[in-house]
C-alpha atoms as a PDB file:
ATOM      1  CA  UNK A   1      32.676  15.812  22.052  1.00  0.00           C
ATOM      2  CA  UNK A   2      29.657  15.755  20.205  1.00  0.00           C
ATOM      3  CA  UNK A   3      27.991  13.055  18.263  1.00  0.00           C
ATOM      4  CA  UNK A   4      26.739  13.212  14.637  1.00  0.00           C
ATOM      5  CA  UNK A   5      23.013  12.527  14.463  1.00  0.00           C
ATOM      6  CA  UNK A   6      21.920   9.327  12.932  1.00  0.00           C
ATOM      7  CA  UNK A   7      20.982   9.671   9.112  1.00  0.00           C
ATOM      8  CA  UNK A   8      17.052   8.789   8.420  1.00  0.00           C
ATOM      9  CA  UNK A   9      15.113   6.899   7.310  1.00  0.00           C
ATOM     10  CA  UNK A  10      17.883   3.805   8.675  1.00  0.00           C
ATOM     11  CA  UNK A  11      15.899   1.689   6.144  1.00  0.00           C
ATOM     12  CA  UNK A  12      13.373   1.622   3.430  1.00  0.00           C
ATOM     13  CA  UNK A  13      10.102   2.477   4.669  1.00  0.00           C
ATOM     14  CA  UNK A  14       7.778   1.007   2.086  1.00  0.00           C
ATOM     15  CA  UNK A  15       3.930   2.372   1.032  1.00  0.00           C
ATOM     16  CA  UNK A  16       3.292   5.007   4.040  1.00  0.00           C
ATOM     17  CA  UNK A  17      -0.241   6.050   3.056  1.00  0.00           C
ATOM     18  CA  UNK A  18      -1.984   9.135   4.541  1.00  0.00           C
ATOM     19  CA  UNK A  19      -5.585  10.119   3.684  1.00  0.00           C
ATOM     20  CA  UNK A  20      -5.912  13.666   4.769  1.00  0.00           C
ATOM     21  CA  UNK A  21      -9.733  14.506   5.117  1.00  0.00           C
ATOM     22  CA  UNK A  22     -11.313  17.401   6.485  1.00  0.00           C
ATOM     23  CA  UNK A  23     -14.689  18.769   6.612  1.00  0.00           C
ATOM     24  CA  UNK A  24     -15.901  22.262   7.338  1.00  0.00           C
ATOM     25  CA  UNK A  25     -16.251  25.651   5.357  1.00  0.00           C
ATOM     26  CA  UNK A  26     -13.073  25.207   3.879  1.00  0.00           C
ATOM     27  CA  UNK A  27     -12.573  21.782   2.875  1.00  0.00           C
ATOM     28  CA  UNK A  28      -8.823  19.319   2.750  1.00  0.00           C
ATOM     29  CA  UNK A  29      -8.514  16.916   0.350  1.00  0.00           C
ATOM     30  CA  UNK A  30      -5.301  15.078  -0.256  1.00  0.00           C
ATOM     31  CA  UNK A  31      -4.518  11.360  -0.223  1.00  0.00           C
ATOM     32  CA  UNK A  32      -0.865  10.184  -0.954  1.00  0.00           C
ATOM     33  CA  UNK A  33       1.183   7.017  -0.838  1.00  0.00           C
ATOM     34  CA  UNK A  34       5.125   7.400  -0.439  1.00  0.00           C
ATOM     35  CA  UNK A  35       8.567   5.306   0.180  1.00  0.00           C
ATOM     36  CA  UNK A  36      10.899   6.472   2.431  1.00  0.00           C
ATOM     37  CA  UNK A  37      14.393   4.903   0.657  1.00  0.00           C
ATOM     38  CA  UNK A  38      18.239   5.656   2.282  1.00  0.00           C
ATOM     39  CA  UNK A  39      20.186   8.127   0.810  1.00  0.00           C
ATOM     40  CA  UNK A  40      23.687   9.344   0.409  1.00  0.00           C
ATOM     41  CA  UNK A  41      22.394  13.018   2.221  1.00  0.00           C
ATOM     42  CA  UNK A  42      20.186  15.688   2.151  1.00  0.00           C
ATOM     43  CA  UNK A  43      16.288  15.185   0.715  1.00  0.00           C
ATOM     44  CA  UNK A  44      15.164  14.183  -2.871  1.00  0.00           C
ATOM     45  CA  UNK A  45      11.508  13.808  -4.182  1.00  0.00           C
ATOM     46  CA  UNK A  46      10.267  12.134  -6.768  1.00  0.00           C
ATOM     47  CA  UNK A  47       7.285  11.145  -8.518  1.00  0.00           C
ATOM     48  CA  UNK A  48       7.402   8.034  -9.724  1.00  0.00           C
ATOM     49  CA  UNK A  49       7.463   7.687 -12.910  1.00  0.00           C
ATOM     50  CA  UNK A  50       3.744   6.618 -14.938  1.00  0.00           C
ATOM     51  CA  UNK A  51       1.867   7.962 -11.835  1.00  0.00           C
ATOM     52  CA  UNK A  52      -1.507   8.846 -12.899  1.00  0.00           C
ATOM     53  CA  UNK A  53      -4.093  10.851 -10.974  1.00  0.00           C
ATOM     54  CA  UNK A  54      -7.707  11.357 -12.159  1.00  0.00           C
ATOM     55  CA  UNK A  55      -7.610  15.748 -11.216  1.00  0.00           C
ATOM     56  CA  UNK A  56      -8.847  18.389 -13.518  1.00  0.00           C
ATOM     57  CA  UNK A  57      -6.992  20.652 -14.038  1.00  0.00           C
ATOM     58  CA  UNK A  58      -4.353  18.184 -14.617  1.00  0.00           C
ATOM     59  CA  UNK A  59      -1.217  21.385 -14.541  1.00  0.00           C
ATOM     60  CA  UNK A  60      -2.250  22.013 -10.742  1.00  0.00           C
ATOM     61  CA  UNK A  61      -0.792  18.123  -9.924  1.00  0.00           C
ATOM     62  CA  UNK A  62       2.729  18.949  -9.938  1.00  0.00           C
ATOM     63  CA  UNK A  63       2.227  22.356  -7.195  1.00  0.00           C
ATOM     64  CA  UNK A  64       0.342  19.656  -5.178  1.00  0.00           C
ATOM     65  CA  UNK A  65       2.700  17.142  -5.346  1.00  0.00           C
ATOM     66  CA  UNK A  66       5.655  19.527  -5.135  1.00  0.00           C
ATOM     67  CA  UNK A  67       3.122  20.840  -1.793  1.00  0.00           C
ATOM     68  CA  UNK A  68       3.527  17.208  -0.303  1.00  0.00           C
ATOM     69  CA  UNK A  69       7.389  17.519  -0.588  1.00  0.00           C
ATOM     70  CA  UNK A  70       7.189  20.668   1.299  1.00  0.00           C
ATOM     71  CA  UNK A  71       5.133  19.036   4.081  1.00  0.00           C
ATOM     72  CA  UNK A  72       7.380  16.165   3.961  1.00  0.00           C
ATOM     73  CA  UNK A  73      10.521  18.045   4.128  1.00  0.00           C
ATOM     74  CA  UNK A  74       9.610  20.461   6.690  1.00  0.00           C
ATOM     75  CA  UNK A  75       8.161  17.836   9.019  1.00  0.00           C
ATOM     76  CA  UNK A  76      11.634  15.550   9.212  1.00  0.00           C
ATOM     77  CA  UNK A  77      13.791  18.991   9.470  1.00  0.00           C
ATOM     78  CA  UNK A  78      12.462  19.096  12.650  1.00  0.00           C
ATOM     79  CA  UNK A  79      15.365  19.995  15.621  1.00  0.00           C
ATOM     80  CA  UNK A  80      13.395  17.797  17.833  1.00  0.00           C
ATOM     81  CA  UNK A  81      13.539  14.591  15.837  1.00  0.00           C
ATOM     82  CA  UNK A  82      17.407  14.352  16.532  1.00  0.00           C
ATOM     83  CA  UNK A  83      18.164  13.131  12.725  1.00  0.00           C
ATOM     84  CA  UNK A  84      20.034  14.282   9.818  1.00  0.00           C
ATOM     85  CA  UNK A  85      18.071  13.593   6.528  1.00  0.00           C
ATOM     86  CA  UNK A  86      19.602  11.667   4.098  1.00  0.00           C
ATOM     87  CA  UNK A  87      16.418  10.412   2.187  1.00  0.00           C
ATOM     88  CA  UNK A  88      14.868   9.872  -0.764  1.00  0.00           C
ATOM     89  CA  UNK A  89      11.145   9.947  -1.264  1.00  0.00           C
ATOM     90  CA  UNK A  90       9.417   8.345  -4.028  1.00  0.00           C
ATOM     91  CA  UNK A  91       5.424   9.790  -4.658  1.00  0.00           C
ATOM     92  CA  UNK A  92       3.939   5.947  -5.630  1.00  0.00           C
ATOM     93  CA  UNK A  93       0.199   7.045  -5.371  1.00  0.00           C
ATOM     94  CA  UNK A  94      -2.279  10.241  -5.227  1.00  0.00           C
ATOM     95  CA  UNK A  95      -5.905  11.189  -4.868  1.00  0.00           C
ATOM     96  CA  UNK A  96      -7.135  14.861  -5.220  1.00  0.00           C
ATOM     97  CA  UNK A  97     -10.687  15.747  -5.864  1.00  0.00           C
ATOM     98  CA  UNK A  98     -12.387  19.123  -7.163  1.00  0.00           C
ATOM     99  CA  UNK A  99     -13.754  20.139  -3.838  1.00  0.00           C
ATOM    100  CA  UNK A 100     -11.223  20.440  -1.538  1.00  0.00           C
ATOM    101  CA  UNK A 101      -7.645  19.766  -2.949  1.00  0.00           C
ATOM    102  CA  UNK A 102      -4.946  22.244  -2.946  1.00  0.00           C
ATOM    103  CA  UNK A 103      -1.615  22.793  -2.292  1.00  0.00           C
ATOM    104  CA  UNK A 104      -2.439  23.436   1.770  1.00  0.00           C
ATOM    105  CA  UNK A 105      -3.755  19.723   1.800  1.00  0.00           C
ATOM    106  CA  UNK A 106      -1.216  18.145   0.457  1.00  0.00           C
ATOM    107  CA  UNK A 107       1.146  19.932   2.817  1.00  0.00           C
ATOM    108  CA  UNK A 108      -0.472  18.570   5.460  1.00  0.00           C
ATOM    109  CA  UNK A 109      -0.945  15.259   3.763  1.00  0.00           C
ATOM    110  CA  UNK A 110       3.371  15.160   3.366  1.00  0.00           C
ATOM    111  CA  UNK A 111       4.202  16.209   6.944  1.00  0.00           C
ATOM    112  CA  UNK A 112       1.046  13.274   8.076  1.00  0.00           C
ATOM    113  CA  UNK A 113       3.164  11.083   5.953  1.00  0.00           C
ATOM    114  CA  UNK A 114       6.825  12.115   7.211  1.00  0.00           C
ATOM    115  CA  UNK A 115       5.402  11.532  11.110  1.00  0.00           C
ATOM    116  CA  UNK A 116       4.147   8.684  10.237  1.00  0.00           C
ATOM    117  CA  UNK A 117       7.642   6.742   8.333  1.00  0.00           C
ATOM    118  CA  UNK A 118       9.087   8.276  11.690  1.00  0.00           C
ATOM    119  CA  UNK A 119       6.821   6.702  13.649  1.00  0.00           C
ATOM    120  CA  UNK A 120       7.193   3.388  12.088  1.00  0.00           C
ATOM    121  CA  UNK A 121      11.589   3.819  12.874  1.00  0.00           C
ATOM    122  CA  UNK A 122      10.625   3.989  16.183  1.00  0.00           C
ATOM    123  CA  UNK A 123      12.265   8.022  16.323  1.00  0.00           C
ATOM    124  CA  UNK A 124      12.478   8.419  20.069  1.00  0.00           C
ATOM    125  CA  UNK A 125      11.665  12.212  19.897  1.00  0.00           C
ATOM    126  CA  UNK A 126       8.165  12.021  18.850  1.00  0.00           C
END
């Protein structure tokens, strides 16, 4: 008999912040702040509603943000993790910048930010 995994996050995982930075010929930019929050199954993302983010052109925000749920989603689908998702994930803050923000870096940025709300559970499979 098999077990069912245990659902994640196991409790609300307040302000995980990533600042994803690099530096070279072709430049990442993306700096997010999330909460990790219980929920009845599967994966939900939200921005939070009033969230403001100094970016021209303002109509490439939501294929960033939507970029960071990706990253996020991907990340905690992970085999290795051992969990079943049952989360919700609320976008509280963002940073892009003209030189090196795009929908790439704020993959990375959401599956930064999914390790680290794992990390902070204590998942024994990282």
């Amino acid at each position: 008999m098999t077990s069912a995994l245990p659902r994640w996050p196991p409790y609300l995982i307040h302000g995980v912040r990533v600042l994803h930075q690099k530096q070279n010929c072709a430049p990442h930019f993306a700096e997010i702040e999330v909460d990790f929050e219980p929920a009845a199954e599967g994966f939900d993302f939200e921005v939070a509603q009033g969230l403001t983010v100094e970016y021209e052109p303002a109509q490439d925000l939501p294929r960033f943000f939507a970029a960071a749920a990706v990253g996020i989603e991907e990340q905690l689908s992970l085999p290795e993790h051992g969990v079943a998702i049952a989360t919700r994930v609320v976008l509280r803050r963002a940073r892009a910048n003209s030189f090196g923000s795009h929908e790439l870096a704020f993959k990375v940025a959401g599956y930064l930010a999914a390790r680290r709300a794992l990390e902070r559970t204590g998942c024994p499979r990282l």
